[in-house]
Protein backbone atom coordinates (compact mmCIF):
# COMPACT_ATOMS: atom_id res chain seq x y z
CA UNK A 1 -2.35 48.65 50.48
CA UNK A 2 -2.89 50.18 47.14
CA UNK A 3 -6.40 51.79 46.66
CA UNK A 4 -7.63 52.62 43.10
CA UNK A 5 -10.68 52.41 40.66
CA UNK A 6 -11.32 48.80 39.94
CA UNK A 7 -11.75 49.76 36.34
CA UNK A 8 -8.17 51.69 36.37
CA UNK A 9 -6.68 47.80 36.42
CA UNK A 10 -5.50 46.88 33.31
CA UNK A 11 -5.36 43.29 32.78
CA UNK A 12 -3.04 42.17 30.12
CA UNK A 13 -4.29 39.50 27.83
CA UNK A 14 -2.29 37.26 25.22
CA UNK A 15 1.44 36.03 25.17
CA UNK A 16 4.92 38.01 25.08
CA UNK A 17 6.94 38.02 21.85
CA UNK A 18 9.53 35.37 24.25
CA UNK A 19 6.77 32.59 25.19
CA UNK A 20 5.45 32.33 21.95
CA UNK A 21 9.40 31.65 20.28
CA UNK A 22 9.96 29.40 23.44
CA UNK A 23 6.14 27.39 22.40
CA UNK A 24 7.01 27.22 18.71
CA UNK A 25 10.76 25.97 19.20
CA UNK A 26 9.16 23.12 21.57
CA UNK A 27 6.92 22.18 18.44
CA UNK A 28 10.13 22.47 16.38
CA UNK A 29 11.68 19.95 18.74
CA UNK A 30 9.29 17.70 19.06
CA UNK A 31 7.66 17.46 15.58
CA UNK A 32 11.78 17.13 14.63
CA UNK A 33 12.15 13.63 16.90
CA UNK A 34 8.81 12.33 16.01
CA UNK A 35 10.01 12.56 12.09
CA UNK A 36 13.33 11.03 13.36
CA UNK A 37 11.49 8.29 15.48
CA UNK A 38 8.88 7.56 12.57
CA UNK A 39 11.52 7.53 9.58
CA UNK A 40 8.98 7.65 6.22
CA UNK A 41 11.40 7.43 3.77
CA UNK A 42 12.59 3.81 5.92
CA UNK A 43 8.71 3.01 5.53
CA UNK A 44 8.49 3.80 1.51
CA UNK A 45 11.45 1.17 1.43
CA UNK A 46 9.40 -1.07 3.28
CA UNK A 47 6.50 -0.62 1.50
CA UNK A 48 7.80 -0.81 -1.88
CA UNK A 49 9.84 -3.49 -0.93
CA UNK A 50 6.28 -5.70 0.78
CA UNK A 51 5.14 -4.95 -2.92
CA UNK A 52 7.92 -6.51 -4.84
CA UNK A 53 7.86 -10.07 -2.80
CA UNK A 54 3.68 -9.65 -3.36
CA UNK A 55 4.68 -9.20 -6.79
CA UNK A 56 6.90 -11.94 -7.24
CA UNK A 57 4.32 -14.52 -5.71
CA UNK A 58 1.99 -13.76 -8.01
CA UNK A 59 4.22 -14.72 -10.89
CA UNK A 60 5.31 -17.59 -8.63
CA UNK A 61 1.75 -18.39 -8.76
CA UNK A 62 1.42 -18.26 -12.22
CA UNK A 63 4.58 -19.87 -12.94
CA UNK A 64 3.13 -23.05 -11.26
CA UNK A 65 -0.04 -22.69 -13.22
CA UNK A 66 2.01 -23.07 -16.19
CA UNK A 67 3.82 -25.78 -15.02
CA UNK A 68 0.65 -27.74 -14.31
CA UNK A 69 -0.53 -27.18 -17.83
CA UNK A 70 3.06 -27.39 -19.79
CA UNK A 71 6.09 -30.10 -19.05
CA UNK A 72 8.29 -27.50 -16.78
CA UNK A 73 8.80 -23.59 -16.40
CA UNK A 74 8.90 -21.12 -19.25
CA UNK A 75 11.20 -19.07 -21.33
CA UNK A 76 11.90 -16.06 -22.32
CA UNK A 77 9.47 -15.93 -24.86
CA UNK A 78 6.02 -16.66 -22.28
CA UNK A 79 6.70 -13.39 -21.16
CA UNK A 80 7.40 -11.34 -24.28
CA UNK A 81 10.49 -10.83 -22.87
CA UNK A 82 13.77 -10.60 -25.14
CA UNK A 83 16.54 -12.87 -23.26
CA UNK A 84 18.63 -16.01 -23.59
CA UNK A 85 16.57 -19.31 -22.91
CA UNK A 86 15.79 -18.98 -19.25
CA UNK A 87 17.59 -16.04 -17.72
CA UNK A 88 15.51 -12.64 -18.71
CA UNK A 89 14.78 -9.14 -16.89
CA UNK A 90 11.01 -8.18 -16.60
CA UNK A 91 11.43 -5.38 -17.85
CA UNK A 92 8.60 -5.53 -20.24
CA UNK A 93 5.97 -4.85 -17.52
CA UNK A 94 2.60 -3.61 -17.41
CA UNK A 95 -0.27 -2.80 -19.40
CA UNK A 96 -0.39 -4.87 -22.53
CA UNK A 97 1.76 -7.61 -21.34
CA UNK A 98 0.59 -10.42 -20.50
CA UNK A 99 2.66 -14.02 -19.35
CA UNK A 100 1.29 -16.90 -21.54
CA UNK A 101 2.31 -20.20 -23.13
CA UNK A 102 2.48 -21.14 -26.04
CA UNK A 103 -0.86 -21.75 -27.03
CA UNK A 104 -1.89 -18.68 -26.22
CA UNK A 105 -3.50 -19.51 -22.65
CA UNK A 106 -2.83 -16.50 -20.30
CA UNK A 107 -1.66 -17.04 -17.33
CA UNK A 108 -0.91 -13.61 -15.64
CA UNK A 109 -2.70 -10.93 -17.67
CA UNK A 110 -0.58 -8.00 -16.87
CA UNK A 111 3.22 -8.46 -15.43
CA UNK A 112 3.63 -6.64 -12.72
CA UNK A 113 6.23 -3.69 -12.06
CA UNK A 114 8.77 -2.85 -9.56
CA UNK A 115 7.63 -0.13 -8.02
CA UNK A 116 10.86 1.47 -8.87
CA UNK A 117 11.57 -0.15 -12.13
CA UNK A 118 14.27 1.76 -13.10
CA UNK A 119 17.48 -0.06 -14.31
CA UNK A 120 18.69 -1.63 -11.08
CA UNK A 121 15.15 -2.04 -9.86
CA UNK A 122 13.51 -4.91 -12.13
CA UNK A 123 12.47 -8.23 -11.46
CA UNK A 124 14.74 -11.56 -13.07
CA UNK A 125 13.59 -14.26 -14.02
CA UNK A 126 16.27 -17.92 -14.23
CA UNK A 127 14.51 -20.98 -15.40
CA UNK A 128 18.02 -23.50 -15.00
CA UNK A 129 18.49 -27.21 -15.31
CA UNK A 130 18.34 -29.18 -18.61
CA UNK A 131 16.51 -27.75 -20.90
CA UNK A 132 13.18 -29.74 -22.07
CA UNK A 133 12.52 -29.73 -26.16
CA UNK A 134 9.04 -30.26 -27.21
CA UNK A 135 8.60 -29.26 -30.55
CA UNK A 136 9.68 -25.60 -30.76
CA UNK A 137 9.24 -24.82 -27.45
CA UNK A 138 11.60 -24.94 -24.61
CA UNK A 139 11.21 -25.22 -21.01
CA UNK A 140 13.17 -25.58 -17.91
CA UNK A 141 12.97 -28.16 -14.55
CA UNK A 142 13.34 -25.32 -11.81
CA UNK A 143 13.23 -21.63 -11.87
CA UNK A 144 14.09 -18.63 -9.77
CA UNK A 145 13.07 -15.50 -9.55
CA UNK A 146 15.17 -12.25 -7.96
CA UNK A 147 13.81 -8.75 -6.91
CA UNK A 148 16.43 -5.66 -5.42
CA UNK A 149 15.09 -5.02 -1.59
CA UNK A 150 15.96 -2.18 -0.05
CA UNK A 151 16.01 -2.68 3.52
CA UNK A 152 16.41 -6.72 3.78
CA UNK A 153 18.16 -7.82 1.16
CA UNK A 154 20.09 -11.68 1.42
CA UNK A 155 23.74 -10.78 0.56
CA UNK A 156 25.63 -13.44 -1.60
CA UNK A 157 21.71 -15.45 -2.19
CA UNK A 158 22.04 -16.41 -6.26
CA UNK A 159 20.16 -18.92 -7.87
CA UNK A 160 21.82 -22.40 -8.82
CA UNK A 161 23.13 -23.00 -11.49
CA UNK A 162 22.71 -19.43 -12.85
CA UNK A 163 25.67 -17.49 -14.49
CA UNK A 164 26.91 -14.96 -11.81
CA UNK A 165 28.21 -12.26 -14.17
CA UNK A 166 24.99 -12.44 -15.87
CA UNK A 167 22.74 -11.78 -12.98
CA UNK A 168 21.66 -7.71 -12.32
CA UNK A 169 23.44 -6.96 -9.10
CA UNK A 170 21.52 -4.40 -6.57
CA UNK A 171 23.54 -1.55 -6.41
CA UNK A 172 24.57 -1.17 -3.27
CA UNK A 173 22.48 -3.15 -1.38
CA UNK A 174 24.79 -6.20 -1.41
CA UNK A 175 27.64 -7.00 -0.59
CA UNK A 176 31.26 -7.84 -1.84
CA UNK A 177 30.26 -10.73 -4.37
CA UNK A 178 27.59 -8.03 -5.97
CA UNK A 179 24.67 -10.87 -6.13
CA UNK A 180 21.93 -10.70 -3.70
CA UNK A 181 18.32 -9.55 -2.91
CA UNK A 182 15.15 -11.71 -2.65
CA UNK A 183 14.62 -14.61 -3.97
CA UNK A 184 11.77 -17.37 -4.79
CA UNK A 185 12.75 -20.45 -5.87
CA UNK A 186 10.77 -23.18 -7.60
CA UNK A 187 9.50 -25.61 -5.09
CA UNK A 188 10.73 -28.93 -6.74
């Protein structure tokens, strides 16, 4: 039995140089597999992509709105959009552009944007069937509209009747045919 001064006892307080490497490599690991498990870049896909089938419903919405008030689906021109009759990117998107008929009655104040929108990343618009002439305006029986996903996109989906080598493929979300992603079509 050791005798001694109580107050000759040194107690040693704190951590060695070895536990604390040992604590912080255990945070390592685990903050490491929770950034694995959790993915965010996976959930920015999904995100953006919830945003571009929320866009395209809106201008679903509006397209029907139009079609209530006009004799079928628009062109090119509704949506100040340069293209030929019925097949056009939205591409002119934003602030200051609006989708209207010909009249001037608004129907979707400001087009919305891929979140992307960069070249592969736009939404397409295909009004197809025979075209309806009244006056100097043209409109179409059925439309479809096409936005690039990037998680779940529907390899080889294409609208009817639409010109294959005309559509914007979705880099490399499809697959061998290079026509895909999501699609609304008109309900009639």
């Amino acid at each position: 039995m050791k005798t001694g001064n109580f107050f000759n006892n040194k107690l040693e307080l704190g951590f060695t140089l070895v536990e604390v490497i040992i604590v912080i490599a255990i945070l390592g690991i685990l903050a490491t597999f929770t950034i694995v498990i959790i993915n965010p870049p996976y959930l920015l896909e999904k995100g953006r992509d919830a945003q571009r089938k929320a866009d395209l419903a809106k201008i679903q919405y509006a397209l029907e709105e139009f079609r209530s008030q006009n004799k079928g689906y628009p062109s090119a021109s509704n949506f100040n959009e340069s293209g030929s009759g019925g097949f056009f990117y939205i591409d002119n998107c934003g602030t200051g552009n609006s989708f209207h008929d010909a009249n001037g009655i608004v129907y979707l104040q400001t087009m919305p944007c891929d979140p992307l929108n960069t070249n592969y990343n736009i939404y397409q618009y295909i009004g197809y069937g025979p075209a309806i002439v009244i006056g100097s305006n043209t409109y179409y029986p059925h439309y479809c509209l096409k936005a690039c996903l990037e998680t779940q996109p529907t390899p080889g989906a294409i609208c009817p009747d639409a010109n294959p080598s005309a559509l914007r493929v979705c880099g490399n979300y499809l697959g061998p045919t290079g026509i895909g992603g999501y699609l609304i079509m008109s309900p009639n």
